[in-house]
C-alpha atoms as a PDB file:
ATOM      1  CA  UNK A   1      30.229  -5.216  63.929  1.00  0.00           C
ATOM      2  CA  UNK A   2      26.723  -3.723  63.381  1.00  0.00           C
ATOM      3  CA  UNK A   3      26.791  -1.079  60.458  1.00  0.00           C
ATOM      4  CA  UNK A   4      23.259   1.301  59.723  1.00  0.00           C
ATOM      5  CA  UNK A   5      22.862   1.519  56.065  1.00  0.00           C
ATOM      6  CA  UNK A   6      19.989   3.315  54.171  1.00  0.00           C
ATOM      7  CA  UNK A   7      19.178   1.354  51.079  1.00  0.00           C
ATOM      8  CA  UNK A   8      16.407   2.694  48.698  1.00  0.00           C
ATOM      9  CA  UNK A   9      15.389   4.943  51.438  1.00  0.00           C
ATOM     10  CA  UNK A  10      15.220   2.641  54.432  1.00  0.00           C
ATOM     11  CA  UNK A  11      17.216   1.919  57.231  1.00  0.00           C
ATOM     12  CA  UNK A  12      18.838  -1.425  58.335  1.00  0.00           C
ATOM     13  CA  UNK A  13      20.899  -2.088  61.007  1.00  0.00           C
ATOM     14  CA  UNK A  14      23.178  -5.121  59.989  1.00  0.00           C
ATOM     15  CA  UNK A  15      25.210  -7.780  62.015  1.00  0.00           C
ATOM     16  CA  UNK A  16      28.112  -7.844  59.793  1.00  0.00           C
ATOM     17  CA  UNK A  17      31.744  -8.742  59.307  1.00  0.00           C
ATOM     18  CA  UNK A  18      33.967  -5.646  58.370  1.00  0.00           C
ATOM     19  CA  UNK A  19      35.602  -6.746  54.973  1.00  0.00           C
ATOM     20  CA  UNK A  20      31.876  -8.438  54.013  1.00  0.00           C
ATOM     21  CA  UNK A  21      31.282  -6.779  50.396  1.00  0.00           C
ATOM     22  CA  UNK A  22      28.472  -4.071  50.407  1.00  0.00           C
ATOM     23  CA  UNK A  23      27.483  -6.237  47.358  1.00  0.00           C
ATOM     24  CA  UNK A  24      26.619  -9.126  49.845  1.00  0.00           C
ATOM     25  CA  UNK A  25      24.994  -7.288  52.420  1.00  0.00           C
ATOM     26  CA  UNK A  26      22.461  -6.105  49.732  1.00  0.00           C
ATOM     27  CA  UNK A  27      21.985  -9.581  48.115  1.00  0.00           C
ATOM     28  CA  UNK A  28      22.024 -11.605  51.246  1.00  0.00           C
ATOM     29  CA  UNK A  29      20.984  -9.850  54.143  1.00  0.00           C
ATOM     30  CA  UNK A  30      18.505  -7.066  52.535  1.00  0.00           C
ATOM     31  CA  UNK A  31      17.257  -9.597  49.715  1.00  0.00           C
ATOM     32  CA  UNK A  32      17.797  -7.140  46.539  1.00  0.00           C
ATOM     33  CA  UNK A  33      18.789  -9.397  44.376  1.00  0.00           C
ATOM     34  CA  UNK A  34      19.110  -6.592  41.177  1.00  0.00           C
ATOM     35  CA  UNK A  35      22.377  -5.798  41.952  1.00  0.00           C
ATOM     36  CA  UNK A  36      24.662  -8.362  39.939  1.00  0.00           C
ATOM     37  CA  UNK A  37      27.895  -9.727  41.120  1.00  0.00           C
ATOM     38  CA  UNK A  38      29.621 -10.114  37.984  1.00  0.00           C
ATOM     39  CA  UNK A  39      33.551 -10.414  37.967  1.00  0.00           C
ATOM     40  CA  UNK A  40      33.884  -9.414  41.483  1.00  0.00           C
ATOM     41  CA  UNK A  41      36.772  -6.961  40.915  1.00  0.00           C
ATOM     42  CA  UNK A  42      35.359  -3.947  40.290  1.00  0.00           C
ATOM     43  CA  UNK A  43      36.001  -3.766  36.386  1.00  0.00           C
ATOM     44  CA  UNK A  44      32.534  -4.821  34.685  1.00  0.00           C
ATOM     45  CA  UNK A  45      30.251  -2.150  36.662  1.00  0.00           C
ATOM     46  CA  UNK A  46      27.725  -5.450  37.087  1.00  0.00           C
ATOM     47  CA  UNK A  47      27.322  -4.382  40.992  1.00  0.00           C
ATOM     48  CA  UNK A  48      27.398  -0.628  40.181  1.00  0.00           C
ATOM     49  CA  UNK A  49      24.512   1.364  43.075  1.00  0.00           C
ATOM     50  CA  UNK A  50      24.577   4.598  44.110  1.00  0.00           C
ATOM     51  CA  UNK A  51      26.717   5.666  47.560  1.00  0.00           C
ATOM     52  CA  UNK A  52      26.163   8.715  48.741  1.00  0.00           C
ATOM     53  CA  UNK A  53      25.230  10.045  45.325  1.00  0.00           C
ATOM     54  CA  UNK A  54      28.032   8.512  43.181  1.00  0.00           C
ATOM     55  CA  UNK A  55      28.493   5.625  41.626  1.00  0.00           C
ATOM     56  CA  UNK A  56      30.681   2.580  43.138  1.00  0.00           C
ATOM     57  CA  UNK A  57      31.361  -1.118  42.150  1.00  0.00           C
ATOM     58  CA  UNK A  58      29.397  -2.570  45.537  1.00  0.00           C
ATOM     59  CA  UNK A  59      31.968  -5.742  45.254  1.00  0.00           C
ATOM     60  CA  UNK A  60      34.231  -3.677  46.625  1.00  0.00           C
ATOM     61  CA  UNK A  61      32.794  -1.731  49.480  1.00  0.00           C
ATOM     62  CA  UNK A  62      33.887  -3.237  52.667  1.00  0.00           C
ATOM     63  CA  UNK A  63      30.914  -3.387  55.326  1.00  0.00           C
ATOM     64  CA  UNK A  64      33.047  -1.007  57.544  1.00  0.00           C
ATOM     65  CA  UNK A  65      33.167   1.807  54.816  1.00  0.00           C
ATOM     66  CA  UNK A  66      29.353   1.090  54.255  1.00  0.00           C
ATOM     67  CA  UNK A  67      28.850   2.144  57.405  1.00  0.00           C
ATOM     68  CA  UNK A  68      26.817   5.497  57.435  1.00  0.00           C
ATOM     69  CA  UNK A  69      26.050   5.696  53.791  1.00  0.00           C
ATOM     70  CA  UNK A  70      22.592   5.812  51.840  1.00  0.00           C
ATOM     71  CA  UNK A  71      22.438   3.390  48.947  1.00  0.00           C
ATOM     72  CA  UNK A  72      19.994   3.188  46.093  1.00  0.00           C
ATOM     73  CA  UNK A  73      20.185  -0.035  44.182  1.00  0.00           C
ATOM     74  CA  UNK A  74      17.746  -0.708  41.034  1.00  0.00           C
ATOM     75  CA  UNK A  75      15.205  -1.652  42.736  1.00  0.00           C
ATOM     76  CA  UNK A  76      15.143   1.997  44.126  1.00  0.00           C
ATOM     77  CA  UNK A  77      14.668   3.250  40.750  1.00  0.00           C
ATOM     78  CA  UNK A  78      11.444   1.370  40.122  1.00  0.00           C
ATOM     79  CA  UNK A  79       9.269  -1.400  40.269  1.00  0.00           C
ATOM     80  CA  UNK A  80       8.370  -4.275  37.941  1.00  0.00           C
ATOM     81  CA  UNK A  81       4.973  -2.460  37.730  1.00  0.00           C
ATOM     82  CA  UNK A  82       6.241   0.892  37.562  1.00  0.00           C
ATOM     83  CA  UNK A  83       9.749   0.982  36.072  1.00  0.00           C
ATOM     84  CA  UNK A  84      11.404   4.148  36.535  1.00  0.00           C
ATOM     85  CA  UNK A  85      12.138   6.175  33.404  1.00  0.00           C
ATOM     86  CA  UNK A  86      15.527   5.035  32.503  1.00  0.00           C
ATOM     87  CA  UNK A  87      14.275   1.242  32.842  1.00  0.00           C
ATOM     88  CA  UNK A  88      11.401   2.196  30.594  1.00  0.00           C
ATOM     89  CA  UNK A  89      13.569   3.584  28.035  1.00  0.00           C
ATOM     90  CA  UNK A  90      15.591   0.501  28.228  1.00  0.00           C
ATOM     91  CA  UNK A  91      12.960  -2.080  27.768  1.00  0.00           C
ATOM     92  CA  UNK A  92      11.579   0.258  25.023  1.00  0.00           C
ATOM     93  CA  UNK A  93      15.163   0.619  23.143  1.00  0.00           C
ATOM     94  CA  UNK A  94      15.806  -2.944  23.274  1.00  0.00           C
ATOM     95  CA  UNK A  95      18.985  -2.735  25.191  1.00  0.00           C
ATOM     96  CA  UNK A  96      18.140  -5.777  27.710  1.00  0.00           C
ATOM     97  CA  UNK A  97      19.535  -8.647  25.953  1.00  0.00           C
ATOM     98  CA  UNK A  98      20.807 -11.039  28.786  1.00  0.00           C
ATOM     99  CA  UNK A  99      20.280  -8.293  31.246  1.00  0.00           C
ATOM    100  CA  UNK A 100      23.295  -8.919  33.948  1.00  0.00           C
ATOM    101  CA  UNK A 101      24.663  -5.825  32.776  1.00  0.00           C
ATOM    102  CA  UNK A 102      21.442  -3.947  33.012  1.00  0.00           C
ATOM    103  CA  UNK A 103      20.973  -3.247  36.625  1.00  0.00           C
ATOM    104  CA  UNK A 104      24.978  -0.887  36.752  1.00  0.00           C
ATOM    105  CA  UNK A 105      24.667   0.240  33.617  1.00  0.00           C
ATOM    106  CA  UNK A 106      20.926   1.733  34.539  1.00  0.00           C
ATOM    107  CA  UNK A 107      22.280   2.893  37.947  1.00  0.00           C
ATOM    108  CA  UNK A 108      25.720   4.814  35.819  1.00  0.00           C
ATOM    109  CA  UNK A 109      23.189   6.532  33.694  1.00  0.00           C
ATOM    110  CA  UNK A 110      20.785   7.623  36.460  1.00  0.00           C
ATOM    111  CA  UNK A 111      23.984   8.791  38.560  1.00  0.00           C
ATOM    112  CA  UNK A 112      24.753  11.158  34.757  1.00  0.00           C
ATOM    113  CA  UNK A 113      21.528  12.425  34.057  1.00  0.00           C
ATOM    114  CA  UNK A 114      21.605  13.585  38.124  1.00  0.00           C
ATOM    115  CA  UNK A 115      24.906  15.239  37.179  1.00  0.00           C
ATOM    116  CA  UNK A 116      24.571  16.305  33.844  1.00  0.00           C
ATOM    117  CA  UNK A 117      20.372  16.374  32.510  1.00  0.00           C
ATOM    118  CA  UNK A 118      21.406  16.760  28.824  1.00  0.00           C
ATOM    119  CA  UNK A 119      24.762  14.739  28.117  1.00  0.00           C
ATOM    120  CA  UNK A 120      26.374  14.512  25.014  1.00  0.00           C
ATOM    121  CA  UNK A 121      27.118  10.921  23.569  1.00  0.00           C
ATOM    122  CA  UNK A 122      30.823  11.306  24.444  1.00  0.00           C
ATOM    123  CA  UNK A 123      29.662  12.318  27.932  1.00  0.00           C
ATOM    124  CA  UNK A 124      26.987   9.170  28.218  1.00  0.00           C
ATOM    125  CA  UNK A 125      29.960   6.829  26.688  1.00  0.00           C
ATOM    126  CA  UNK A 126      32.390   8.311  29.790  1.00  0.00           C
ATOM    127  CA  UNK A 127      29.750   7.624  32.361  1.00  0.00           C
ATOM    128  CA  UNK A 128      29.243   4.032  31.165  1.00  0.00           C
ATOM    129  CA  UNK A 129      33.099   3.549  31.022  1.00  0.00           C
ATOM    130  CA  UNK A 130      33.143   1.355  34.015  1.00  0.00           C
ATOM    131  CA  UNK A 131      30.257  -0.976  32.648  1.00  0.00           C
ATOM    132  CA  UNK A 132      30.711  -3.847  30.327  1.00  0.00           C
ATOM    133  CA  UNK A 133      27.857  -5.290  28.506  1.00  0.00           C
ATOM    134  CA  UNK A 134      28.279  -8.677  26.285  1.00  0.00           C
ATOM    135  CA  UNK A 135      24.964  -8.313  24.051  1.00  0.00           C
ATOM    136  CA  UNK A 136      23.946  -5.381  22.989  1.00  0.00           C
ATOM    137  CA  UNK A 137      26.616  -3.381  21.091  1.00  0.00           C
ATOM    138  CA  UNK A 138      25.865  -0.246  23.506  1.00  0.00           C
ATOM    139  CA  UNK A 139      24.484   1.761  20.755  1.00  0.00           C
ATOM    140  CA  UNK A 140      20.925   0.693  21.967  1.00  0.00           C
ATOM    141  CA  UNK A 141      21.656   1.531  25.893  1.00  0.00           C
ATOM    142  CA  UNK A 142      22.789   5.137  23.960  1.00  0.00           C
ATOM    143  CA  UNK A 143      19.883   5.616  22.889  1.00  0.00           C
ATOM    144  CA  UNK A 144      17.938   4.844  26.024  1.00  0.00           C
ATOM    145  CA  UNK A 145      19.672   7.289  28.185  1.00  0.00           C
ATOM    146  CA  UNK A 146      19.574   9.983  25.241  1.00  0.00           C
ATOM    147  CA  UNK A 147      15.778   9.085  24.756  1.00  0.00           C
ATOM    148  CA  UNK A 148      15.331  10.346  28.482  1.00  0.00           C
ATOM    149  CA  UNK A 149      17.658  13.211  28.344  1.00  0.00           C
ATOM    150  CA  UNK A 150      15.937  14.657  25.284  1.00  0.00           C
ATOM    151  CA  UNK A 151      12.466  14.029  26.893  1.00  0.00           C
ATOM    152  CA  UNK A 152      13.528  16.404  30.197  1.00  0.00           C
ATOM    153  CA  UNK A 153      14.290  18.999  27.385  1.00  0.00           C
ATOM    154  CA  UNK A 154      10.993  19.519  25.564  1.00  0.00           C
END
């Protein structure tokens, strides 16, 4: 099947088998290799992008539900050069330790602050629900995202 995807604002028209994971189509046929694949099942948030606006675990988007849908991945947040302002805040919080978790977890917080400009910490801590993170204790990626919430507010 072909499916037309937009991904970080451009559009591809992909060769594709139905069940192939969204998370494969933007590793291997696009070449974004930000997006992790992690545990594959949908519970560590590794793959997390935005669909449509919300948040999904890419490894388990079928190709066929794809279809149709705009996708922003990390790489459509920023560059290496110019890192949006929820990577900056990361790199300047410290919460990048390993960094797998990095790419969903930046792409949950993005989808929030979208939603809701000035979360709480309870409301930041329910938005990263779905993402698990190994290094960094969280309270550092806390801080990042509130560091750019209170920023929009002075």
């Amino acid at each position: 099947m072909i499916i037309n995807i937009k991904v970080n604002g451009k559009n591809y028209s992909i060769e594709t088998k139905p069940l192939k994971r969204l998370v494969d189509i933007i590793r291997d046929d696009i070449g974004l290799k930000g997006t992790k694949i992690g545990c594959g099942e949908g519970e560590c948030g590794a793959c997390s992008v935005l669909m449509n606006g919300k948040v999904v675990t890419s490894c388990l988007i079928p190709a066929f539900q794809a279809d149709g849908s705009e996708i922003v991945t990390i790489e459509g947040l920023g560059t290496i050069s110019e890192p949006g302002p929820l990577q900056k805040a990361f790199i300047e919080e410290g919460a990048i330790q390993c960094g797998f978790c990095t790419p969903g977890m930046v792409i949950s917080a993005e989808e929030l602050l979208r939603r809701k400009p000035y979360p709480t910490r309870e409301e930041i801590k329910e938005a990263l629900s779905g993402n698990l993170c190994r290094c960094t204790g969280y309270e550092k990626i806390f801080r990042a995202i509130e560091k750019v919430a209170f920023s929009k507010k002075l």
